[in-house]
Protein backbone atom coordinates (compact mmCIF):
# COMPACT_ATOMS: atom_id res chain seq x y z
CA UNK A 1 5.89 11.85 -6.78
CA UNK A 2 4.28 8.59 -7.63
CA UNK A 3 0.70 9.10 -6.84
CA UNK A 4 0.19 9.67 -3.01
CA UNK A 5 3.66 8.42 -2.19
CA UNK A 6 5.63 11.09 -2.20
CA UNK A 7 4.97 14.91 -1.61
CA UNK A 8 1.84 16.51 -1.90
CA UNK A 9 0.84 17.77 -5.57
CA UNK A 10 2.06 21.75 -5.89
CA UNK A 11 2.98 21.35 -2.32
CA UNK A 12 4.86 24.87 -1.20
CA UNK A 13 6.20 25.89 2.67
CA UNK A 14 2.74 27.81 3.01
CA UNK A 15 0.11 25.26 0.96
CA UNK A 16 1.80 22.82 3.94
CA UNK A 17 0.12 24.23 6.66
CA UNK A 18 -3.39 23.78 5.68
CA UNK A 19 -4.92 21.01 7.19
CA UNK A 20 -5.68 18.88 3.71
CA UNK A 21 -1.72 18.44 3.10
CA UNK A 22 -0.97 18.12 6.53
CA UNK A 23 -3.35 14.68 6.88
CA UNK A 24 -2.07 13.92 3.69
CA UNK A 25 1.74 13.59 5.09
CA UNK A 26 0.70 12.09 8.31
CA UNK A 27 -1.26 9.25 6.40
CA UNK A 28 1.70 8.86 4.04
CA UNK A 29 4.14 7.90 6.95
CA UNK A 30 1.50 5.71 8.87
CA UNK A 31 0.69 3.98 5.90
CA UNK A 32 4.19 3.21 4.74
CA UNK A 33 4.86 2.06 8.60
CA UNK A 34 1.71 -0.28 8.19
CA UNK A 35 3.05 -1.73 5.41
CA UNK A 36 6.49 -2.49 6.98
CA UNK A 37 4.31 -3.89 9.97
CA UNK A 38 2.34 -6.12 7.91
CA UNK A 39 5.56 -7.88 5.71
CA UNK A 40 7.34 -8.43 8.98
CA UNK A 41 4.30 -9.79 10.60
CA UNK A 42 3.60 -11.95 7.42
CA UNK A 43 6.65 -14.15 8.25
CA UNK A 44 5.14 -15.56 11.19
CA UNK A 45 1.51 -16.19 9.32
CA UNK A 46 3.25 -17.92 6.40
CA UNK A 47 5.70 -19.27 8.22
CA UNK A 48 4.21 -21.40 11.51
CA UNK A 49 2.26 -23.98 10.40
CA UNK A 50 0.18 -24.43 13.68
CA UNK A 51 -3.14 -22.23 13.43
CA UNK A 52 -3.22 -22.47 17.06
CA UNK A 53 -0.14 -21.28 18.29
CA UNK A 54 0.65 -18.38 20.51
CA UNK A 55 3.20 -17.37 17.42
CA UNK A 56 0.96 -17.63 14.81
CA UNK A 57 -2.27 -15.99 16.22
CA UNK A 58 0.20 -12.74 17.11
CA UNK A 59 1.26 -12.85 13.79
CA UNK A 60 -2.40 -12.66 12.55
CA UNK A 61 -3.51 -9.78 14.77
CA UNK A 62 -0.55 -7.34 13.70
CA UNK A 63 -0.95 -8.65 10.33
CA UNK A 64 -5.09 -7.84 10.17
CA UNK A 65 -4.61 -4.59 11.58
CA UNK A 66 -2.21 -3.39 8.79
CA UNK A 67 -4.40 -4.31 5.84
CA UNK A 68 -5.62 -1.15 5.05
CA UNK A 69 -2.54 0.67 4.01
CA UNK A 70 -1.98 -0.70 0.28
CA UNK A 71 -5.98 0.50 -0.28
CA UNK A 72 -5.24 3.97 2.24
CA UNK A 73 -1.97 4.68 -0.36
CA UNK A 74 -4.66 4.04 -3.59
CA UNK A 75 -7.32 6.55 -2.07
CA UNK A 76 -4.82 9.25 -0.93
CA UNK A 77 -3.55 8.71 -4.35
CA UNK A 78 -7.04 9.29 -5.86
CA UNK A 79 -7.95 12.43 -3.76
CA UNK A 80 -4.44 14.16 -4.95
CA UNK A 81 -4.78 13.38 -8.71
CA UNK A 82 -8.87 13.69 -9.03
CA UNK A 83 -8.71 17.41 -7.53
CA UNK A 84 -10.97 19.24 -9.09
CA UNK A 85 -8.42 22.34 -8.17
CA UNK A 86 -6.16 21.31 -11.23
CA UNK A 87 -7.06 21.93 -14.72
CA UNK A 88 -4.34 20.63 -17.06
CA UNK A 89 -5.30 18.75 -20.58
CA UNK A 90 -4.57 14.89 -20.70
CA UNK A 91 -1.16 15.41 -22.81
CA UNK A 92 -0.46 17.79 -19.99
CA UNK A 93 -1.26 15.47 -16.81
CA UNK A 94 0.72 12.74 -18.86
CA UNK A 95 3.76 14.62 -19.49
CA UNK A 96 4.21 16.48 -15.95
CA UNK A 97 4.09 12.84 -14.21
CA UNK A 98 5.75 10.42 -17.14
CA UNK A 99 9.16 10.51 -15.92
CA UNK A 100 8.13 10.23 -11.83
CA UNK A 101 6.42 6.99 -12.36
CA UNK A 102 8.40 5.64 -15.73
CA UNK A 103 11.71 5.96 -14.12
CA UNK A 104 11.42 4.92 -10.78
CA UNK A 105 9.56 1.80 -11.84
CA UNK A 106 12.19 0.61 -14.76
CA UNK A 107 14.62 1.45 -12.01
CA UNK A 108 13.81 -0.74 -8.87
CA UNK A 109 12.63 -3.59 -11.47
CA UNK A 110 15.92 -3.97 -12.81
CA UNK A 111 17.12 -3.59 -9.63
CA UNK A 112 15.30 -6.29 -8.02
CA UNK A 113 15.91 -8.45 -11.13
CA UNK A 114 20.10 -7.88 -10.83
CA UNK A 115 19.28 -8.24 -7.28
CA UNK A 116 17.08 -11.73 -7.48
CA UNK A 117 20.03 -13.09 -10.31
CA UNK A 118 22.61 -12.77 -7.48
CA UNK A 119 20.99 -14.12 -4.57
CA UNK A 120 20.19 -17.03 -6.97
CA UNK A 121 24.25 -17.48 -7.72
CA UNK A 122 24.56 -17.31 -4.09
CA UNK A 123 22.32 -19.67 -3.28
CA UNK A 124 23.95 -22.15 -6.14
CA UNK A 125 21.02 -22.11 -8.60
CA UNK A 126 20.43 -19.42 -11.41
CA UNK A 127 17.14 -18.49 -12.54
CA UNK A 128 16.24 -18.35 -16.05
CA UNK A 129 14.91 -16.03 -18.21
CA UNK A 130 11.74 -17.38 -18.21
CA UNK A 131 11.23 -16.92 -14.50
CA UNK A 132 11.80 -13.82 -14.81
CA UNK A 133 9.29 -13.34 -17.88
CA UNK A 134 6.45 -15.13 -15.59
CA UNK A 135 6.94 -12.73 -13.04
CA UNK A 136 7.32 -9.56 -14.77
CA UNK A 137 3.58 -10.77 -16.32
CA UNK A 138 2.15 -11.12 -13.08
CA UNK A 139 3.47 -8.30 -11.57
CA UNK A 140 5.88 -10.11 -9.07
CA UNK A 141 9.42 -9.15 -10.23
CA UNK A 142 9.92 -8.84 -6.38
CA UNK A 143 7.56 -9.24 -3.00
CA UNK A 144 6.22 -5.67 -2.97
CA UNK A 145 7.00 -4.09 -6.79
CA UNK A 146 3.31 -5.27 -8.12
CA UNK A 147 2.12 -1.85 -6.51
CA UNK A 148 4.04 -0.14 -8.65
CA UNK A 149 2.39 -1.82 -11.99
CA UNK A 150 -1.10 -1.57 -10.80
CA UNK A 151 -0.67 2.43 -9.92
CA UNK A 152 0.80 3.15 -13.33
CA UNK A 153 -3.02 1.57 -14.38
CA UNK A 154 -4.70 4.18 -12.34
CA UNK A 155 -2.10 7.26 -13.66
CA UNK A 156 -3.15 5.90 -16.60
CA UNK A 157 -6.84 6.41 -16.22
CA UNK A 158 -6.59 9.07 -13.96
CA UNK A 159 -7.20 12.25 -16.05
CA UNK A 160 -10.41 10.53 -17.74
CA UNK A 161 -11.85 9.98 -14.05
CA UNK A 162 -11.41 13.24 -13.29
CA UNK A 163 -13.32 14.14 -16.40
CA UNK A 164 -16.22 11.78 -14.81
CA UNK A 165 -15.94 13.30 -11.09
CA UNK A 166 -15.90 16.67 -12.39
CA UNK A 167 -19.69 16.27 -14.32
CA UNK A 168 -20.99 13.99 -11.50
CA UNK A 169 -23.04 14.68 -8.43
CA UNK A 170 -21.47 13.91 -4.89
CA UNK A 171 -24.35 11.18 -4.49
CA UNK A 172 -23.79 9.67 -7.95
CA UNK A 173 -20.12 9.21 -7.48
CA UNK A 174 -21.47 7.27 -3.93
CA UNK A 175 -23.50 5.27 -5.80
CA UNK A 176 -21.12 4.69 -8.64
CA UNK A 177 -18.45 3.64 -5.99
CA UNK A 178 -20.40 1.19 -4.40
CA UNK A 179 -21.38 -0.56 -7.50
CA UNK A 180 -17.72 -0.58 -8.22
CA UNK A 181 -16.35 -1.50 -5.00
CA UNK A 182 -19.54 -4.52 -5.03
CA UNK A 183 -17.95 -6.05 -8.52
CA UNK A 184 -14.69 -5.92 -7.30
CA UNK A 185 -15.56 -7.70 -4.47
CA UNK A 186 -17.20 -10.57 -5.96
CA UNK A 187 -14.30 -10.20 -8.53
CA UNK A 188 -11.59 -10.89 -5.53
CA UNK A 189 -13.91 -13.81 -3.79
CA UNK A 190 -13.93 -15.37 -7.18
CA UNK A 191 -10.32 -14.91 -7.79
CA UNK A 192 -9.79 -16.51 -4.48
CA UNK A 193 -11.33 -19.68 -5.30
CA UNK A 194 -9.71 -19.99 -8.29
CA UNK A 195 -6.99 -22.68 -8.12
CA UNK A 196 -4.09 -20.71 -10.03
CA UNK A 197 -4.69 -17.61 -8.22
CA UNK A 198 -3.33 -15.62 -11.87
CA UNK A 199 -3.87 -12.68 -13.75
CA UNK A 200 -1.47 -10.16 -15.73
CA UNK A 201 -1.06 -7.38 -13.88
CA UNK A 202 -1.70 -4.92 -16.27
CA UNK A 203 -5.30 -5.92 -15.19
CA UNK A 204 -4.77 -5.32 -11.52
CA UNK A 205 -5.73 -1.67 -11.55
CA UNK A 206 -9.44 -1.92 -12.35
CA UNK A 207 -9.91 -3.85 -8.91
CA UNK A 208 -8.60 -0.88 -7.30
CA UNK A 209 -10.46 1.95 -9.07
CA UNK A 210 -13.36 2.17 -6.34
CA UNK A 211 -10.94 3.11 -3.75
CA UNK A 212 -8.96 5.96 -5.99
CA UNK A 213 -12.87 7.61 -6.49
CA UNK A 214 -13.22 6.62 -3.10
CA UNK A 215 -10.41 8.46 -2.05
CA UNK A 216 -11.67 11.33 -3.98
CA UNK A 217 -14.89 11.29 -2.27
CA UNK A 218 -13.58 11.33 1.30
CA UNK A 219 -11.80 14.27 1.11
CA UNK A 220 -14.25 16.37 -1.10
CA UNK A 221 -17.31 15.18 1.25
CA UNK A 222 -18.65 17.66 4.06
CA UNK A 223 -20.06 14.26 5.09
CA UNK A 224 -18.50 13.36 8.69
CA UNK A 225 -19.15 10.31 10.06
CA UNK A 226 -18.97 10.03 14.16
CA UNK A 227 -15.20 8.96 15.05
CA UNK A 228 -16.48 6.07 17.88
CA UNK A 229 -18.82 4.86 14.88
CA UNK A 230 -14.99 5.05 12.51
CA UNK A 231 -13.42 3.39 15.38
CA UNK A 232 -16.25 0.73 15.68
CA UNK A 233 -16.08 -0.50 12.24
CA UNK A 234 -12.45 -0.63 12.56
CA UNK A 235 -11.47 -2.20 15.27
CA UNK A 236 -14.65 -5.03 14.14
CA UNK A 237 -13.14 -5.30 10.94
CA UNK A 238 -9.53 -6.21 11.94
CA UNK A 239 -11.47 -8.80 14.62
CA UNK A 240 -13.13 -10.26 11.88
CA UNK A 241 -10.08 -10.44 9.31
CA UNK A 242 -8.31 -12.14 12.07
CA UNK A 243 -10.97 -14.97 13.27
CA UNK A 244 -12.15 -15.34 9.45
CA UNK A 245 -8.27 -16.10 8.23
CA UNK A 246 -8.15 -18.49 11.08
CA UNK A 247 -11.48 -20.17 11.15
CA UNK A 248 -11.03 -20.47 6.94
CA UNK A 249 -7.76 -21.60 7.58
CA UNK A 250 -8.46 -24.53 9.97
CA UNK A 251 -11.38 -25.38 7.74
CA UNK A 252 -9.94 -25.05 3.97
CA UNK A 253 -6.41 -23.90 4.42
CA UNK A 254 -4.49 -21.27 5.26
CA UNK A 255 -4.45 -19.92 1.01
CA UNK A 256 -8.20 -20.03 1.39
CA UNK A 257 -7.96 -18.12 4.82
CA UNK A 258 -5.70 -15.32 3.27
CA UNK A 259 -8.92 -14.17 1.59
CA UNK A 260 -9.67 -11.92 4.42
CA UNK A 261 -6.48 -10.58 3.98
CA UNK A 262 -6.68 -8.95 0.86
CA UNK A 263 -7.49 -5.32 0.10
CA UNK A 264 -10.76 -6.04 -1.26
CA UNK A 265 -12.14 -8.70 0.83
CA UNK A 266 -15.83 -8.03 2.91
CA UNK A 267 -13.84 -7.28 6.04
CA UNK A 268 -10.74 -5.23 4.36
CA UNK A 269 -13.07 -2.62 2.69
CA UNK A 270 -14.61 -1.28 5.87
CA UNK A 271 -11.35 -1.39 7.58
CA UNK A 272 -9.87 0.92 5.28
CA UNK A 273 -12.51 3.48 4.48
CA UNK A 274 -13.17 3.57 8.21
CA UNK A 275 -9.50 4.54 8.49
CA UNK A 276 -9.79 6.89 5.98
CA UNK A 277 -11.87 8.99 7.35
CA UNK A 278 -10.32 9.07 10.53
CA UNK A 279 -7.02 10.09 8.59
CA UNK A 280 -8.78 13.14 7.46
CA UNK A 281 -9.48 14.26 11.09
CA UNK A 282 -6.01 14.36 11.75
CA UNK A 283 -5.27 18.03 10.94
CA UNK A 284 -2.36 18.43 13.00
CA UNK A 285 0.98 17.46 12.18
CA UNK A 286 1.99 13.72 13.68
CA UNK A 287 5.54 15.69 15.06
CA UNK A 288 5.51 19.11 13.57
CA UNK A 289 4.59 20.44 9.88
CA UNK A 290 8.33 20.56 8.52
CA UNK A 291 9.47 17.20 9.64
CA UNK A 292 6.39 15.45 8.72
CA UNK A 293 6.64 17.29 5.49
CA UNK A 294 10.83 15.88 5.14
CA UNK A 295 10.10 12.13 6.16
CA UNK A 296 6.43 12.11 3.88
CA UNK A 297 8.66 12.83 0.75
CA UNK A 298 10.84 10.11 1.66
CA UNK A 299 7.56 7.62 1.94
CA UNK A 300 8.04 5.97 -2.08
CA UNK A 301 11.75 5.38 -1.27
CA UNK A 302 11.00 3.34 2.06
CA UNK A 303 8.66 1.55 0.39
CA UNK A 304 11.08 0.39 -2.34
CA UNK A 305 14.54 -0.34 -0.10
CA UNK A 306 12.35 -1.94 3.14
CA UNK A 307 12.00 -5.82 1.81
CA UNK A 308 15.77 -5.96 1.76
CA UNK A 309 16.35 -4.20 5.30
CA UNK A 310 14.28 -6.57 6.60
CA UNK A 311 15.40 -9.52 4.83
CA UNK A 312 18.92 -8.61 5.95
CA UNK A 313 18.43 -7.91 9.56
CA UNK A 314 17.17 -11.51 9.61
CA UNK A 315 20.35 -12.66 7.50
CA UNK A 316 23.44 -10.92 9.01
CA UNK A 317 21.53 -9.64 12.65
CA UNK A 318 19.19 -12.50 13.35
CA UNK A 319 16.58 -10.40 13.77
CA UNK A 320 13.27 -12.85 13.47
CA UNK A 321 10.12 -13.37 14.78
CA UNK A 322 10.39 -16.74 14.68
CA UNK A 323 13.03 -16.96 17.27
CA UNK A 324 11.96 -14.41 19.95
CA UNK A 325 8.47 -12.97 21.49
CA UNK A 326 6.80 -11.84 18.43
CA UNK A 327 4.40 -9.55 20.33
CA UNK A 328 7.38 -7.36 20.72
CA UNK A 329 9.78 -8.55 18.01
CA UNK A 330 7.07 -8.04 15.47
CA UNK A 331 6.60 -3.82 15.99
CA UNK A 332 10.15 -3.33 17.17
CA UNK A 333 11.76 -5.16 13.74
CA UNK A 334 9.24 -3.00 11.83
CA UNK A 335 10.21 0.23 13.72
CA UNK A 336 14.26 -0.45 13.06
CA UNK A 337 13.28 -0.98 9.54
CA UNK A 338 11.40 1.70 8.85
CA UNK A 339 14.04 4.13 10.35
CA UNK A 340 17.15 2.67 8.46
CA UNK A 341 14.61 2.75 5.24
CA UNK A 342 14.06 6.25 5.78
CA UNK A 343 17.86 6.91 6.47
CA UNK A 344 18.93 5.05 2.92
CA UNK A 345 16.20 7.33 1.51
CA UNK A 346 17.00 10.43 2.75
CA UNK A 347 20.75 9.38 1.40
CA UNK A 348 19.47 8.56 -1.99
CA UNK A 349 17.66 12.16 -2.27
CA UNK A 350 20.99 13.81 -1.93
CA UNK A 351 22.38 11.88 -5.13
CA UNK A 352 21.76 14.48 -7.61
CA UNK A 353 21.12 11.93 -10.29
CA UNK A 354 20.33 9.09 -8.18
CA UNK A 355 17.20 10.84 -6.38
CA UNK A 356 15.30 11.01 -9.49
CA UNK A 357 14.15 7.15 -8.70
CA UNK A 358 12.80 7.85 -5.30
């Protein structure tokens, strides 16, 4: 298991039916959908030039209302790994969960790397070495594998924050959260308006640390806000990413626009720990425990195969959003994706030696 990704820690057939592991597994599979929604919904917001298009403004709504699953994945991450349940030393917490982050990660970057080399020979231009040095640095040896580099930042930390959570107060690790989710905030408005946009991505974690305590603090509160007042700040948020990304965007330019986009923008944070919450209310099973259980543990391998479904699908099945209604091409590309993800998944778990890097 990487984190939150893939089955629940010291999951067991009767730990699964208690509600915490249940909501765990449903917000695994909705996530990892969201995430497939918002790459093939990126195409049209990248790719249509005109702001005020019917194209591109369905494009932006599917893509705002997906932006809280990268942040969702960090905080069901942090509530797994933060448990004050487990008591393990640091060589112990290291050793138990080297080999499922270490080896799917080396894994899926060479992968992408053999994989990038040939499209590049197909395409009639190799790419260098260096290329591939610049983007290993910046965590961008393909579209989606930066993930992976930040969360190994947060397994790093992880055991010393559950030190801190352990000797701190419910309020204090509110306030401390807030302070950290404020920095990071001005942190990601600053790296916005930078022109180069760059940092190593060995740095990347520490943006996302206020949403692994956060994480932590969600499921450990008895605090429950109302589910209309969840909804509310949900359904404003998305509004607002959308009109903000295309208001910025006519005004500065679509980069500048993006901002709204990203996980810790002003209109991103409240999405996601709105969404959050409302994950933990859902106790029951999304089709029944066993099932959800099955396609939750197949959530990290989706995530790493579903770039190349859908970038295929385009290639050799012309499925695009670009060329048909994208109010229905947009969730029905996603859904086929996500199902023949799961499928190559589920195929890759019965390779005895193969399944280690899912």
């Amino acid at each position: 298991m990487v984190l939150g990704w893939g089955r629940a820690l010291n999951s067991n057939r009767q730990e699964l039916q208690g509600d915490r592991l249940v909501w765990a597994d449903n917000t695994r599979i909705l996530a990892i959908f969201a995430v497939i929604l918002l790459h093939v919904s990126a195409i049209l917001v990248i790719g249509v030039r005109n702001l005020d298009s019917r194209q591109w403004w369905i494009g932006n709504i599917y893509n705002a209302l997906s932006r809280w699953c990268v942040p969702v994945f960090v905080m069901l991450s942090g509530a797994l790994l933060l448990s004050e349940d487990k008591v393990e030393s640091i060589a112990e917490f290291y050793k138990k969960r080297a080999a499922r982050v270490l080896i799917p990660t080396l894994f899926w970057t060479l992968f992408f790397v053999v994989w990038s080399l040939a499209e590049g020979v197909m395409q009639g231009h190799a790419l260098s070495a260096r290329f591939f040095l610049k983007a290993l640095s910046v965590g961008k040896t393909f579209v989606h594998m930066w993930f992976l580099y930040m969360i190994i930042g947060l397994y790093f930390i992880a055991p010393f924050i559950r030190i801190l959570v352990r000797n701190t107060s419910k309020r204090e690790i509110f306030f401390f959260t807030i302070v950290l989710f404020l920095l990071a905030a001005i942190n990601e408005i600053y790296y916005s308006l930078h022109p180069k946009n760059i940092f190593l991505f060995i740095n990347q974690f520490w943006n996302y640390l206020p949403y692994f305590i956060a994480g932590h603090f969600i499921c450990k509160t008895e605090w429950k806000p109302r589910t209309s007042i969840l909804c509310l700040v949900f359904v404003l948020s998305v509004v607002l990413a959308a009109l903000a990304c295309f208001f910025v965007g006519e005004w500065q330019g679509l980069k500048k626009g993006l901002y709204f986009y990203r996980s810790l923008s002003v209109t991103v944070i409240p999405m996601s720990i709105s969404i959050m919450f409302l994950f933990k209310k859902l106790s029951a099973a999304i089709v029944n425990v066993e099932i959800t259980r099955r396609l939750a543990s197949l959530v990290l391998g989706i995530y790493f195969v579903h770039p190349l479904i859908i970038t295929e699908l385009h290639r050799c099945f012309g499925f695009s959003t670009l060329k048909s209604n994208p109010a229905i091409s947009i969730p029905l590309i996603s859904m086929v994706a996500f199902i023949i993800s799961a499928m190559i998944a589920w195929l890759i778990q019965r390779i005895p030696y193969l399944k280690r890097v899912i």
